[in-house]
PDB file of N, CA and C in Angstrom:
ATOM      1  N   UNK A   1       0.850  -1.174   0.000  1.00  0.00           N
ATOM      2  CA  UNK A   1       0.000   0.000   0.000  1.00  0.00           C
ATOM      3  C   UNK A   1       0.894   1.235   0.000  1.00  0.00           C
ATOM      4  N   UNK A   2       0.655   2.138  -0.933  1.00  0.00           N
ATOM      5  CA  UNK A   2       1.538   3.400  -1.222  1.00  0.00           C
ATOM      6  C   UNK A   2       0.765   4.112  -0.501  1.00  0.00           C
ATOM      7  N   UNK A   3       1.773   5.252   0.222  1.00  0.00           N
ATOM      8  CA  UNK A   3       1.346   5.956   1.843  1.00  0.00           C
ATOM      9  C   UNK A   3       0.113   7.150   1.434  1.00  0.00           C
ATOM     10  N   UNK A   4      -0.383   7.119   0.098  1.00  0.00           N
ATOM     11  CA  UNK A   4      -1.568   7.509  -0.282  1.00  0.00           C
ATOM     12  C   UNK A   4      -2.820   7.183  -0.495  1.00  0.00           C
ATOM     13  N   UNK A   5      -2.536   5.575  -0.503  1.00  0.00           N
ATOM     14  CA  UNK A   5      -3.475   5.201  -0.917  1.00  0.00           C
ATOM     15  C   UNK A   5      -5.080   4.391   0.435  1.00  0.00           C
ATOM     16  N   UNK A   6      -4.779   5.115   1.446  1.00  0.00           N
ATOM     17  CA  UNK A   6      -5.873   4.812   2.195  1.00  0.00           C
ATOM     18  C   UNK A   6      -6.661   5.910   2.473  1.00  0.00           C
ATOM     19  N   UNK A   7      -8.000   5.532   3.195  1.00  0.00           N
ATOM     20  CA  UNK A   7      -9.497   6.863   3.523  1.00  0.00           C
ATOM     21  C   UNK A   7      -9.334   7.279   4.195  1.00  0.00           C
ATOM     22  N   UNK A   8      -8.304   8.068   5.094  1.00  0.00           N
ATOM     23  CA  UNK A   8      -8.773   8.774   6.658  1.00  0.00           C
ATOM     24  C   UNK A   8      -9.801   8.455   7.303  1.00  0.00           C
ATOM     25  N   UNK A   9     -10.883   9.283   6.142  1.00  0.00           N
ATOM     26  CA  UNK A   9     -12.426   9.452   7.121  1.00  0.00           C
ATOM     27  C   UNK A   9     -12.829   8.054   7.161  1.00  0.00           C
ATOM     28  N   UNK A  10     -12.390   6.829   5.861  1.00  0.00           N
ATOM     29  CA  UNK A  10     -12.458   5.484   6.729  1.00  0.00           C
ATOM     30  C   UNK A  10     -12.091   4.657   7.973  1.00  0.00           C
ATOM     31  N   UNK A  11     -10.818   5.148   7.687  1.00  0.00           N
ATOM     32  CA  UNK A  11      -9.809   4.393   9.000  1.00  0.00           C
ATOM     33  C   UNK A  11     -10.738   5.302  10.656  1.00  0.00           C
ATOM     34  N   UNK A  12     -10.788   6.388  10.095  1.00  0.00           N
ATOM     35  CA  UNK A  12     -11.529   6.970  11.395  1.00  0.00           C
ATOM     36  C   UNK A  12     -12.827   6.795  12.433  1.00  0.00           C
ATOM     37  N   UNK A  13     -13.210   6.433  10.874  1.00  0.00           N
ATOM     38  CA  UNK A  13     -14.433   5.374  11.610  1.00  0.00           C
ATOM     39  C   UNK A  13     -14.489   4.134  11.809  1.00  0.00           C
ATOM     40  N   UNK A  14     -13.530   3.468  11.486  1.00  0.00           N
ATOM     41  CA  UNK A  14     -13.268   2.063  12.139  1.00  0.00           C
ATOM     42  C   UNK A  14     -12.879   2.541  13.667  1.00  0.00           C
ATOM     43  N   UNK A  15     -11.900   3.428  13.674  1.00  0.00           N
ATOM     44  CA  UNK A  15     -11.540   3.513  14.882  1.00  0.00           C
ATOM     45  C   UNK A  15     -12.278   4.251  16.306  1.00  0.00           C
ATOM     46  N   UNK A  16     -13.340   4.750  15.262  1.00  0.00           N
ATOM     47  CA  UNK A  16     -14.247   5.688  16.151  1.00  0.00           C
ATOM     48  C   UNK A  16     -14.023   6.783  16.654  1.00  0.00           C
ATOM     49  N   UNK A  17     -13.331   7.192  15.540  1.00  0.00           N
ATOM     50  CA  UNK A  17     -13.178   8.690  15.946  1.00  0.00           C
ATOM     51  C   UNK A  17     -13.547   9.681  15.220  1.00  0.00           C
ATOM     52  N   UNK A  18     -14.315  11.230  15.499  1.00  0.00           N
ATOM     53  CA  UNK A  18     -14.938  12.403  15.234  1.00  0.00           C
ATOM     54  C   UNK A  18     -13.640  13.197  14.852  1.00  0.00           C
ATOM     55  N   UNK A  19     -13.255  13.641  14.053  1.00  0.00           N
ATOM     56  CA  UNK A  19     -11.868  14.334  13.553  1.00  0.00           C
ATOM     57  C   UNK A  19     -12.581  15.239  12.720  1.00  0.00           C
ATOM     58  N   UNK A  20     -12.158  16.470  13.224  1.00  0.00           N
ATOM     59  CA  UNK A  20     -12.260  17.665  12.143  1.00  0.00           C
ATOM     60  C   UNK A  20     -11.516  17.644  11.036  1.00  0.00           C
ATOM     61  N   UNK A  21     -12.000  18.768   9.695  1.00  0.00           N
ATOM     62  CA  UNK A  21     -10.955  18.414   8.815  1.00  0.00           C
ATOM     63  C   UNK A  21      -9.457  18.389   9.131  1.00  0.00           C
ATOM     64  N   UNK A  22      -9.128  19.760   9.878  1.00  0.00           N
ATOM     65  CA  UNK A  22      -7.439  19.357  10.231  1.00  0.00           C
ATOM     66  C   UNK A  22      -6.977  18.537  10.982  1.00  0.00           C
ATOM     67  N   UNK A  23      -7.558  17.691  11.999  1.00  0.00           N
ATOM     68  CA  UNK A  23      -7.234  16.487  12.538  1.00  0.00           C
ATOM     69  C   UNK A  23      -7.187  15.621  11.360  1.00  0.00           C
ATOM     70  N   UNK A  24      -8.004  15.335  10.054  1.00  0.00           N
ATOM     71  CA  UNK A  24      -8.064  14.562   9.239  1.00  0.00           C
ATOM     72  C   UNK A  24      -6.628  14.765   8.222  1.00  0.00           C
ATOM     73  N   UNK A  25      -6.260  15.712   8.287  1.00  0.00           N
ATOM     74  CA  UNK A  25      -4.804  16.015   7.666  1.00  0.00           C
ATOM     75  C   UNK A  25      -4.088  15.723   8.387  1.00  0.00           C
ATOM     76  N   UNK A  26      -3.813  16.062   9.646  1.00  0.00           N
ATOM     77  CA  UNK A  26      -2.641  15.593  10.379  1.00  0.00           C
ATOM     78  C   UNK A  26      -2.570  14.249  10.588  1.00  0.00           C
ATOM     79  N   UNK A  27      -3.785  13.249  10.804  1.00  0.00           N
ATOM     80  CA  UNK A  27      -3.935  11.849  10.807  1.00  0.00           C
ATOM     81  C   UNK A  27      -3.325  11.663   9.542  1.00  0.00           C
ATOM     82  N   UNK A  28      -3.601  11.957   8.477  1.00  0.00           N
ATOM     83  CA  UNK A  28      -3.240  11.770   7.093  1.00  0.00           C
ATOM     84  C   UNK A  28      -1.981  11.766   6.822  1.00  0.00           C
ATOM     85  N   UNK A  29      -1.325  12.582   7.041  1.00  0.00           N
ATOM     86  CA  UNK A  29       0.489  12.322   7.292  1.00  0.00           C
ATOM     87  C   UNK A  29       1.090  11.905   7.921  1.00  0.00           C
ATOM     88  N   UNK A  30       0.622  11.566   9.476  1.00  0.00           N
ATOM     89  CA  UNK A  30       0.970  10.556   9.597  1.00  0.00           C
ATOM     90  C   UNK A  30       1.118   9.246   9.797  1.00  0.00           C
ATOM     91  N   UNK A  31      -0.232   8.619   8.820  1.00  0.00           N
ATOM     92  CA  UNK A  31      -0.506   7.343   8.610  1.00  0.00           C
ATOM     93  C   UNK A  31       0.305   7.058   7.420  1.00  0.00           C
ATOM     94  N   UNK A  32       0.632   8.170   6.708  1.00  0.00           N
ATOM     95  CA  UNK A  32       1.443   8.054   5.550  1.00  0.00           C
ATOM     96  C   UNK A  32       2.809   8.146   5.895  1.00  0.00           C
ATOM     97  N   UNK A  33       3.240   8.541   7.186  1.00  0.00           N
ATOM     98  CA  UNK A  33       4.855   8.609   7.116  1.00  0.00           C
ATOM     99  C   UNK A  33       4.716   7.026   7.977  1.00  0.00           C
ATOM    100  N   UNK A  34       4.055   6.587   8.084  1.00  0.00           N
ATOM    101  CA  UNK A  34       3.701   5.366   9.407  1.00  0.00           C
ATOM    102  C   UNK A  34       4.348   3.986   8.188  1.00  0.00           C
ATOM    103  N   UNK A  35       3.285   4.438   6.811  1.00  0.00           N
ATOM    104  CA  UNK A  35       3.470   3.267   5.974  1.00  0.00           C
ATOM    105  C   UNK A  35       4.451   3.498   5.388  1.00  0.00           C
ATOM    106  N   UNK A  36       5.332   4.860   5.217  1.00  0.00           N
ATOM    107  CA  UNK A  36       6.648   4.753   4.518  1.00  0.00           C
ATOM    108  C   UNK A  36       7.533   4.517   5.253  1.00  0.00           C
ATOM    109  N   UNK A  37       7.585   4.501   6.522  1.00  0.00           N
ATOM    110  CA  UNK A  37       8.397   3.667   7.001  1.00  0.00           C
ATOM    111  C   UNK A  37       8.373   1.528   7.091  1.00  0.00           C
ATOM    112  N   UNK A  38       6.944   1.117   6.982  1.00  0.00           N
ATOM    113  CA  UNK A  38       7.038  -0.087   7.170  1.00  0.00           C
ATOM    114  C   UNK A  38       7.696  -0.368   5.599  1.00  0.00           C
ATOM    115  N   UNK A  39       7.343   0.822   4.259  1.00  0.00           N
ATOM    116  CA  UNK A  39       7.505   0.305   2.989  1.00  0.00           C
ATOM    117  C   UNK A  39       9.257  -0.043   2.898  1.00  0.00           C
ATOM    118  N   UNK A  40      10.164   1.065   4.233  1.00  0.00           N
ATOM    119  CA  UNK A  40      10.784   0.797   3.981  1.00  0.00           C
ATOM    120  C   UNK A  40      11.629  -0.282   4.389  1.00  0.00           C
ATOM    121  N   UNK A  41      10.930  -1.067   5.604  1.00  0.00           N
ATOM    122  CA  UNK A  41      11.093  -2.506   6.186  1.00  0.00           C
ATOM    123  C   UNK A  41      11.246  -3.327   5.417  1.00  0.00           C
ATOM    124  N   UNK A  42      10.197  -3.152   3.842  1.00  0.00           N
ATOM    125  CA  UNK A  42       9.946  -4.477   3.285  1.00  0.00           C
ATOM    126  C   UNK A  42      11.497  -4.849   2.421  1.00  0.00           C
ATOM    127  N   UNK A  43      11.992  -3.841   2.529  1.00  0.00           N
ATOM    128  CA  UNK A  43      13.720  -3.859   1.562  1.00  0.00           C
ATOM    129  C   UNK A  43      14.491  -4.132   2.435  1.00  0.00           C
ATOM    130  N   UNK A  44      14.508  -4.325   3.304  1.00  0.00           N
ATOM    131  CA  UNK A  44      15.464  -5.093   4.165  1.00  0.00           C
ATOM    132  C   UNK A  44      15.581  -6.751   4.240  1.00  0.00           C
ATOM    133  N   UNK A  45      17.275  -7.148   3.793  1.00  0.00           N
ATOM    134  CA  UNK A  45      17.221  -8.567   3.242  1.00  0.00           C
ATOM    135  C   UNK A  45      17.259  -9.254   4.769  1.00  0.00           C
ATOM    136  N   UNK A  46      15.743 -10.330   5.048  1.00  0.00           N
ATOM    137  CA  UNK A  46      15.920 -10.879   6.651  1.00  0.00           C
ATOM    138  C   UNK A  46      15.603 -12.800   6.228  1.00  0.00           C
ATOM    139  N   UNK A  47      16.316 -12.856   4.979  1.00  0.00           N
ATOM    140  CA  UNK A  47      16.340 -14.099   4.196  1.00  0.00           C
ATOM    141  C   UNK A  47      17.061 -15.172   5.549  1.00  0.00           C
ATOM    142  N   UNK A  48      18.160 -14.811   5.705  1.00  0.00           N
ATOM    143  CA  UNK A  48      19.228 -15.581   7.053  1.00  0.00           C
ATOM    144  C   UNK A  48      18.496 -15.304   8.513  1.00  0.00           C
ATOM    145  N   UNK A  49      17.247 -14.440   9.125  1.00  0.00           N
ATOM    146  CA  UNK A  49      16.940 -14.109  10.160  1.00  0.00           C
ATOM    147  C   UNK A  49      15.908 -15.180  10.286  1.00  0.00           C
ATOM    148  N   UNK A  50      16.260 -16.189  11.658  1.00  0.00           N
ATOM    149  CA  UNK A  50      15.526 -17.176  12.067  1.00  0.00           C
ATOM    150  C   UNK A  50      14.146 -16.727  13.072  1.00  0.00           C
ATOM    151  N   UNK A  51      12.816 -17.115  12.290  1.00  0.00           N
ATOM    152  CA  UNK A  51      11.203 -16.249  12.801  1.00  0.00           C
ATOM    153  C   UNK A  51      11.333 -16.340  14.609  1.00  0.00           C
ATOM    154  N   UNK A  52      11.136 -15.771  14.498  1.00  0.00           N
ATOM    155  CA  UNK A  52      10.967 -15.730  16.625  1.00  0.00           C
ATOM    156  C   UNK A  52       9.740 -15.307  17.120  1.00  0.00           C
ATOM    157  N   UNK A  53       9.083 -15.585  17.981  1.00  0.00           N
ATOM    158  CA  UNK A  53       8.101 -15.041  18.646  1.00  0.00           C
ATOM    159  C   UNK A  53       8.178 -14.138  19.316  1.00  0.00           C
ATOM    160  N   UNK A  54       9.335 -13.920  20.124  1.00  0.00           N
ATOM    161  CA  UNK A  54       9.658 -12.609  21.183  1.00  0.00           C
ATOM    162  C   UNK A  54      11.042 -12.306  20.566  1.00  0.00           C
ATOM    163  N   UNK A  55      11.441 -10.724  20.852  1.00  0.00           N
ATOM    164  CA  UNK A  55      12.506 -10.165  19.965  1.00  0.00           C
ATOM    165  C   UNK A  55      13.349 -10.649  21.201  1.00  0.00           C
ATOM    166  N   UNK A  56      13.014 -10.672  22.488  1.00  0.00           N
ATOM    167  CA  UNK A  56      14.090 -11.518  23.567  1.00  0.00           C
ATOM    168  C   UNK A  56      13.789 -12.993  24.542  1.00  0.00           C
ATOM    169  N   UNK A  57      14.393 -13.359  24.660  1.00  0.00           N
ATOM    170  CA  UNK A  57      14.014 -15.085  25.528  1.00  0.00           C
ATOM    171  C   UNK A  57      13.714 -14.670  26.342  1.00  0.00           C
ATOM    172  N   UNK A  58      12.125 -15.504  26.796  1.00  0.00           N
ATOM    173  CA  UNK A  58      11.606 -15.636  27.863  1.00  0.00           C
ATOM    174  C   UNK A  58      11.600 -16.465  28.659  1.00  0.00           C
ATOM    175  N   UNK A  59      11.618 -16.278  29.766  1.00  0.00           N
ATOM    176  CA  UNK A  59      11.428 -17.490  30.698  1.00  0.00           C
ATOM    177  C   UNK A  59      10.566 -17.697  31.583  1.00  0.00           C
ATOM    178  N   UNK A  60      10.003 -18.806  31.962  1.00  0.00           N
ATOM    179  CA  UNK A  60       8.542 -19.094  32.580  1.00  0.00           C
ATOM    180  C   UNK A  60       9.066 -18.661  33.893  1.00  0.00           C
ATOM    181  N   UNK A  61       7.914 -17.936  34.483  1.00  0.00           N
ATOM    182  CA  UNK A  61       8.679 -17.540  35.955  1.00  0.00           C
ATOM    183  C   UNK A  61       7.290 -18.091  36.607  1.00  0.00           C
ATOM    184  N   UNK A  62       6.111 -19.186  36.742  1.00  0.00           N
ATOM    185  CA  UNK A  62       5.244 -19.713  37.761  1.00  0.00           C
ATOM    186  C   UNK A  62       6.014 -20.878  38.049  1.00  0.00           C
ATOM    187  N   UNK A  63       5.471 -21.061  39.129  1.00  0.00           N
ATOM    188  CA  UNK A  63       5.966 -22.317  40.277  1.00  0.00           C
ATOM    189  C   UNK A  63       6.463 -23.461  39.709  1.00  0.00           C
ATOM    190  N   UNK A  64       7.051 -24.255  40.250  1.00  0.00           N
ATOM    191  CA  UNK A  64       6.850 -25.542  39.960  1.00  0.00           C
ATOM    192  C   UNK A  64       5.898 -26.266  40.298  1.00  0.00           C
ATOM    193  N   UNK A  65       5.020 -27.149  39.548  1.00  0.00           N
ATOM    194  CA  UNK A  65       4.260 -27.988  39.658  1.00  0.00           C
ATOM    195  C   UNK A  65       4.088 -29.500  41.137  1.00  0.00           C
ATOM    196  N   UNK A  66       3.770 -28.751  42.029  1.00  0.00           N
ATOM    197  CA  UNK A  66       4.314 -29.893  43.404  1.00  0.00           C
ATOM    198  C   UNK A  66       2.606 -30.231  43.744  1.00  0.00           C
ATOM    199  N   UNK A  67       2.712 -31.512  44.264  1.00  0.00           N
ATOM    200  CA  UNK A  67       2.149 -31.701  45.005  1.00  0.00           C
ATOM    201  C   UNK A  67       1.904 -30.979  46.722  1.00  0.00           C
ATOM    202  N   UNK A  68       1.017 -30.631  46.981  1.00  0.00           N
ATOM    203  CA  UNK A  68       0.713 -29.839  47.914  1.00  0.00           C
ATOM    204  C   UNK A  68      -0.643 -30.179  49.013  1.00  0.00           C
ATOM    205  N   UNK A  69      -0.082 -29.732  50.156  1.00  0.00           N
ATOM    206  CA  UNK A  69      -1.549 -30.141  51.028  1.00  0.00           C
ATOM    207  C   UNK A  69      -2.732 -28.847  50.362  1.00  0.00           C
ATOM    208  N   UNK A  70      -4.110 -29.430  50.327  1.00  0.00           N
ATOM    209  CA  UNK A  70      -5.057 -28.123  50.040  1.00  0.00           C
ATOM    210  C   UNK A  70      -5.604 -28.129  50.946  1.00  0.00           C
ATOM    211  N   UNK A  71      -6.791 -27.141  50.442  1.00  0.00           N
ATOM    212  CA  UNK A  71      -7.672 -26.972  51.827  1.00  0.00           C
ATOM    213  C   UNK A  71      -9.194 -28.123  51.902  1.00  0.00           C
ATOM    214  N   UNK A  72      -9.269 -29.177  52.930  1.00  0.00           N
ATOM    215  CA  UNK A  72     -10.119 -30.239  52.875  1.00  0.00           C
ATOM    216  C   UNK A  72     -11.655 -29.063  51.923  1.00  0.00           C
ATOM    217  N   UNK A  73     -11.854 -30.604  51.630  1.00  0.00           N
ATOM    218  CA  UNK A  73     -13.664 -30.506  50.826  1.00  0.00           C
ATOM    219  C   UNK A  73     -14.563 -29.700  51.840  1.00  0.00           C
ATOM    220  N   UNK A  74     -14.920 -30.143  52.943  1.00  0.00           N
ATOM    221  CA  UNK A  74     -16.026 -29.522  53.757  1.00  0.00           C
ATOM    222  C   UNK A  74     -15.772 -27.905  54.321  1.00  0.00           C
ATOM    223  N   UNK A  75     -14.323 -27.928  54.487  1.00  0.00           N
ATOM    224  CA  UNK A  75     -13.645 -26.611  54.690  1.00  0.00           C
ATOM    225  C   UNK A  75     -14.142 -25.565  53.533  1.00  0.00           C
ATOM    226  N   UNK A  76     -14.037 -25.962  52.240  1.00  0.00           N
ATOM    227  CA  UNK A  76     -13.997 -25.058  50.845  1.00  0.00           C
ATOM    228  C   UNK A  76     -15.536 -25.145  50.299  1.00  0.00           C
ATOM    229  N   UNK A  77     -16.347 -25.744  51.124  1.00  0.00           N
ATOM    230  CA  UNK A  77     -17.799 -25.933  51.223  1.00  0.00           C
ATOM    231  C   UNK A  77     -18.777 -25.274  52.137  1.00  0.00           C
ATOM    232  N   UNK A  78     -18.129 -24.825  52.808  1.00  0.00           N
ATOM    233  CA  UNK A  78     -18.265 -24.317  54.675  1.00  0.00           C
ATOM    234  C   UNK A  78     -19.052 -23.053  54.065  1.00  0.00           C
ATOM    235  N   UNK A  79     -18.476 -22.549  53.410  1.00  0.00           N
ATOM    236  CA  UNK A  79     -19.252 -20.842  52.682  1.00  0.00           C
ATOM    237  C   UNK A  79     -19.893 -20.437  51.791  1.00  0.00           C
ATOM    238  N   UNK A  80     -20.450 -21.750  51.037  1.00  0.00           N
ATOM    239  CA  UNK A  80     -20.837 -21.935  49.496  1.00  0.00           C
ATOM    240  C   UNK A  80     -22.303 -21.415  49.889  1.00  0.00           C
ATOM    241  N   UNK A  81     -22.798 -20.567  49.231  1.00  0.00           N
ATOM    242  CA  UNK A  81     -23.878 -19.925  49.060  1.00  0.00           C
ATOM    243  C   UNK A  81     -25.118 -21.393  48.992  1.00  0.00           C
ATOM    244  N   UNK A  82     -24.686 -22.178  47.748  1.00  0.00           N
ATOM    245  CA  UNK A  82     -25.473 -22.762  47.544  1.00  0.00           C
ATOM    246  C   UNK A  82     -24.822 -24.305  47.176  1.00  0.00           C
ATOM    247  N   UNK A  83     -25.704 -25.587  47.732  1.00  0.00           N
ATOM    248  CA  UNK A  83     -24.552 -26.656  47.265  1.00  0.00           C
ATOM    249  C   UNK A  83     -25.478 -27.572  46.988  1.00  0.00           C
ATOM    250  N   UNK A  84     -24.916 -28.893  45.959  1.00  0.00           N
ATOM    251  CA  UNK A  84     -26.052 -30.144  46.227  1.00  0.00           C
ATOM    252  C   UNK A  84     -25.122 -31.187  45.790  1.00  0.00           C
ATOM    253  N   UNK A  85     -24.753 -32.134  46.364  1.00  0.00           N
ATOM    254  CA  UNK A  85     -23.974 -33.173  46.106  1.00  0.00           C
ATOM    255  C   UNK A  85     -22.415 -32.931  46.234  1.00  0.00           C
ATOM    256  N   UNK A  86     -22.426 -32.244  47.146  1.00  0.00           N
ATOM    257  CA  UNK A  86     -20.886 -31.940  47.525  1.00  0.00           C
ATOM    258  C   UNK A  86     -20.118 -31.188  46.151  1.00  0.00           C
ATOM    259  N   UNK A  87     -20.595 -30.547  45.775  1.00  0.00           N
ATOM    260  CA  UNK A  87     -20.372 -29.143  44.369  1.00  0.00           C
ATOM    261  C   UNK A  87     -21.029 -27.943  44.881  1.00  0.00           C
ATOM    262  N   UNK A  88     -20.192 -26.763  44.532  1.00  0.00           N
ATOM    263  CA  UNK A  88     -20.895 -25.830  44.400  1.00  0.00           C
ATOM    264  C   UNK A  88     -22.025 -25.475  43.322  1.00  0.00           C
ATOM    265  N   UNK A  89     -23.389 -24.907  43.677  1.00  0.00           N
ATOM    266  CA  UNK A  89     -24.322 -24.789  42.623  1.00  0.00           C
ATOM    267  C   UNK A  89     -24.145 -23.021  42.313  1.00  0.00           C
ATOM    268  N   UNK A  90     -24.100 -22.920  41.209  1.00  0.00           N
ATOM    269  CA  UNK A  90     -24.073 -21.197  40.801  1.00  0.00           C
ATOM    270  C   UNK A  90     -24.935 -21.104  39.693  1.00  0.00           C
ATOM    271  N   UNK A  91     -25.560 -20.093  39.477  1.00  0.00           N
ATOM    272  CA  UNK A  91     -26.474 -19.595  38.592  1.00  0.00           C
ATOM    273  C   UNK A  91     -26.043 -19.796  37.066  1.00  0.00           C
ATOM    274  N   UNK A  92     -27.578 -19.886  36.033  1.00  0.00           N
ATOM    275  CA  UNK A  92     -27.225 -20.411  35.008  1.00  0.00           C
ATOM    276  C   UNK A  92     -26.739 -19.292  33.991  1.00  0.00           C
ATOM    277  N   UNK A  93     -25.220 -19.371  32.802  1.00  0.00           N
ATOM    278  CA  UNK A  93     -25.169 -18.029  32.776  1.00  0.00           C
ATOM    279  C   UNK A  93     -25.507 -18.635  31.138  1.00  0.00           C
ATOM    280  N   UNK A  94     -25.591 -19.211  30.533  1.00  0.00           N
ATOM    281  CA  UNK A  94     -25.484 -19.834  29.180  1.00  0.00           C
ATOM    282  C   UNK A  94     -26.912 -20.455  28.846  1.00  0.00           C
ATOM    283  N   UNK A  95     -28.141 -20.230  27.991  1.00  0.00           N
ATOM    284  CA  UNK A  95     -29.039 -20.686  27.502  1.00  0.00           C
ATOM    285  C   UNK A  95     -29.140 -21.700  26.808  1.00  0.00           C
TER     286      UNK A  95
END
């Protein structure tokens, strides 16, 4: 897409926004300096660059997976608004 070739007053209303005409110009340049810069991404040779998901390594930082004492059944039942067969009963939210 050449940095001319999109609607303002379209994109604006996707996005939901009320823009006067000079807001509609200033949006306008720079949605157009926005795409001449990605146009100029697309010329960059990234033939040898292996796809990554994150530009840095992550590492899982939750717990380890242990076995653990919980808190007994009748204990985590003790406050249940409403119960029938040793489950909590909660209102229907899905027809």
């Amino acid at each position: 897409m050449a940095a001319g070739d999109f609607n303002v007053k379209y994109v604006a209303h996707l996005a939901r926004l009320a823009l006067t005409p000079e807001e509609e110009i200033k949006l306008g340049a720079q949605l157009g300096n926005i795409i001449g810069f990605v146009e100029q991404l697309k010329s960059v040779d990234v033939s040898n660059v292996e796809p990554t998901a994150h530009a840095v390594p992550t590492v899982n930082v939750t717990r380890a997976d242990e076995i653990r004492p919980s808190l007994p059944h009748d204990e985590a039942m003790r406050n249940a608004p409403a119960k029938s067969g040793g489950l909590f009963v909660v209102p229907k939210i899905v027809e």
